[in-house]
Protein backbone atom coordinates (compact mmCIF):
# COMPACT_ATOMS: atom_id res chain seq x y z
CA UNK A 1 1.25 151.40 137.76
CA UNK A 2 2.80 153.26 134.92
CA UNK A 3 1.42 156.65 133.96
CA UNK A 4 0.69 157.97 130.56
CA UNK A 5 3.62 159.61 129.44
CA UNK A 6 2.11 162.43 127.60
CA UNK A 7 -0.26 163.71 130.44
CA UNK A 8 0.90 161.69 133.18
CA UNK A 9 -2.29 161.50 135.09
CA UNK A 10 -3.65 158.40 133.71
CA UNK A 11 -2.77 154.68 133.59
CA UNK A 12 -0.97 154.04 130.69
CA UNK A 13 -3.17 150.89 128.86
CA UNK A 14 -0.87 151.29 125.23
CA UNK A 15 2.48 151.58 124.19
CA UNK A 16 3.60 152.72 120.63
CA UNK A 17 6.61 150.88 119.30
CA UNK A 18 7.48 153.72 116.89
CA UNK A 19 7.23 156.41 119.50
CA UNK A 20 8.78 154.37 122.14
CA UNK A 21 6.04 155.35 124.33
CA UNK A 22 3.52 154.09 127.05
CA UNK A 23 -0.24 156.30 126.66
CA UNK A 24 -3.64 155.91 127.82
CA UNK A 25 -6.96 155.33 125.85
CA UNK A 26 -7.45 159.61 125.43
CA UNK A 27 -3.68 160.51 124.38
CA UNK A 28 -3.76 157.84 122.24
CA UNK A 29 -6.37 158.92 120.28
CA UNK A 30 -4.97 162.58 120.08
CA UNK A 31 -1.27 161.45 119.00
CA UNK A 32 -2.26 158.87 116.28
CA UNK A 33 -5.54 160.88 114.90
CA UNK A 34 -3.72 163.97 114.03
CA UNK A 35 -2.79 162.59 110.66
CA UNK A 36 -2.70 159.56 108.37
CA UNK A 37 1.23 158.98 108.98
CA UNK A 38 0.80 158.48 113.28
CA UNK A 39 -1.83 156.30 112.50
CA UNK A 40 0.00 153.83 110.98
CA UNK A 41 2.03 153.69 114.17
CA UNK A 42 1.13 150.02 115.26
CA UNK A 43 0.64 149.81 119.24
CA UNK A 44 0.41 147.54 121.91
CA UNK A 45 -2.04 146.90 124.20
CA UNK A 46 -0.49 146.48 128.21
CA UNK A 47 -1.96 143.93 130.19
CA UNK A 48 -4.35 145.11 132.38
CA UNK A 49 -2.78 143.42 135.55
CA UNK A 50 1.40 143.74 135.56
CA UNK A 51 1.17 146.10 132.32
CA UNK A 52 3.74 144.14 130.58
CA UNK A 53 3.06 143.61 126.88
CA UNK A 54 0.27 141.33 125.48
CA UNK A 55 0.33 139.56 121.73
CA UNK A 56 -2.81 141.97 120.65
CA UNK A 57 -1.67 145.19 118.73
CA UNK A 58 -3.20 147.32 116.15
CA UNK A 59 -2.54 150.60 114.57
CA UNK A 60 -5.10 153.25 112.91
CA UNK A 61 -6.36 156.53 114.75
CA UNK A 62 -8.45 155.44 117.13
CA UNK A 63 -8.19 151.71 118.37
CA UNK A 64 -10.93 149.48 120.02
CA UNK A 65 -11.05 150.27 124.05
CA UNK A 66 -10.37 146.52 125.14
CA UNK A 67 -8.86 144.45 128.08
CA UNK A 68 -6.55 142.01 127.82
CA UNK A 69 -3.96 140.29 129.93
CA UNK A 70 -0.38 138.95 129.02
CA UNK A 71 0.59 135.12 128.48
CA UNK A 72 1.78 134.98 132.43
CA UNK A 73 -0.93 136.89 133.95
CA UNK A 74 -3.51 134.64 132.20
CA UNK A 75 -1.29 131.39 133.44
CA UNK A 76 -1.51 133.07 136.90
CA UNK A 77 -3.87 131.68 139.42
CA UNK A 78 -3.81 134.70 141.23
CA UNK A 79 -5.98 135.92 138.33
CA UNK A 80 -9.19 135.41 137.10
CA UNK A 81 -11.83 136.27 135.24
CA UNK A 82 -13.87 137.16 138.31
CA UNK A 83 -10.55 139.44 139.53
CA UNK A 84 -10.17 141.42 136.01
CA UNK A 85 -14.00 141.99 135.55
CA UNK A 86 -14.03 143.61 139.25
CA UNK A 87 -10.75 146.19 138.68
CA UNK A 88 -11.83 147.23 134.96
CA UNK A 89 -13.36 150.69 136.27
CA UNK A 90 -16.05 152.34 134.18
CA UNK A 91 -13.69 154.78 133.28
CA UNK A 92 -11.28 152.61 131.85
CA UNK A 93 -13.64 151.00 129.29
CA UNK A 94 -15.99 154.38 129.15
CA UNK A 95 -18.70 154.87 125.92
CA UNK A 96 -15.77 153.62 123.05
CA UNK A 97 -14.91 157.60 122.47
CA UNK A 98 -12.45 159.33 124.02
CA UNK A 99 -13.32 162.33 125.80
CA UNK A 100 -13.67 166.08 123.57
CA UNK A 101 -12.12 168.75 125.76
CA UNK A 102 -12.16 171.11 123.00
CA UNK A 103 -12.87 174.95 123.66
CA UNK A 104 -14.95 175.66 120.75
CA UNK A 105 -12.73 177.96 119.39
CA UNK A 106 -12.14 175.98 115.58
CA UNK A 107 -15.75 176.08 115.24
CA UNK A 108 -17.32 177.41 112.21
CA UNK A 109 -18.10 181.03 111.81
């Protein structure tokens, strides 16, 4: 599977035409929210099986977490819904907000 290529721990789940890049759900977030300009980047979602590219995209700062499979995975009949609902871990679809590692140190006086 491909890796996030900004941290390159995670499973990449989006890539960003205008960056030419393949993220997950958490760099994602912290490459297109940093100002109104990224987030007009429109992205695609990878499909969840092969990680090829699926029709859904979207741009904006944060996008929906979702699943979704390509054209060729969905033709498949090696897949299912059955076989995606079983490898979606919890941490892929997680509470819809990205995780806040931040140290506290831009907090208010």
């Amino acid at each position: 599977m491909k890796k996030c290529e900004l941290c390159n721990s995670c499973v990449a789940k989006i890539f960003c035409e205008s960056d030419k890049a393949t993220l997950c759900w958490e760099c994602d977030y912290r490459v297109h929210a940093a100002n109104f300009l990224v987030a007009k980047h429109s992205r695609i979602l990878l499909c969840h099986s092969c990680q090829s590219s699926t029709p859904w995209s979207c741009s904006g700062p944060k996008l929906p977490l979702t699943v979704t499979v390509c054209e060729s995975c969905a033709n498949s009949s090696s897949i299912n819904d059955d076989h995606v609902h079983e490898n979606i871990s919890e941490d892929e679809v997680g509470n819809g907000e990205p995780d806040d590692q931040t140290d506290g140190s831009d907090a208010d006086s």
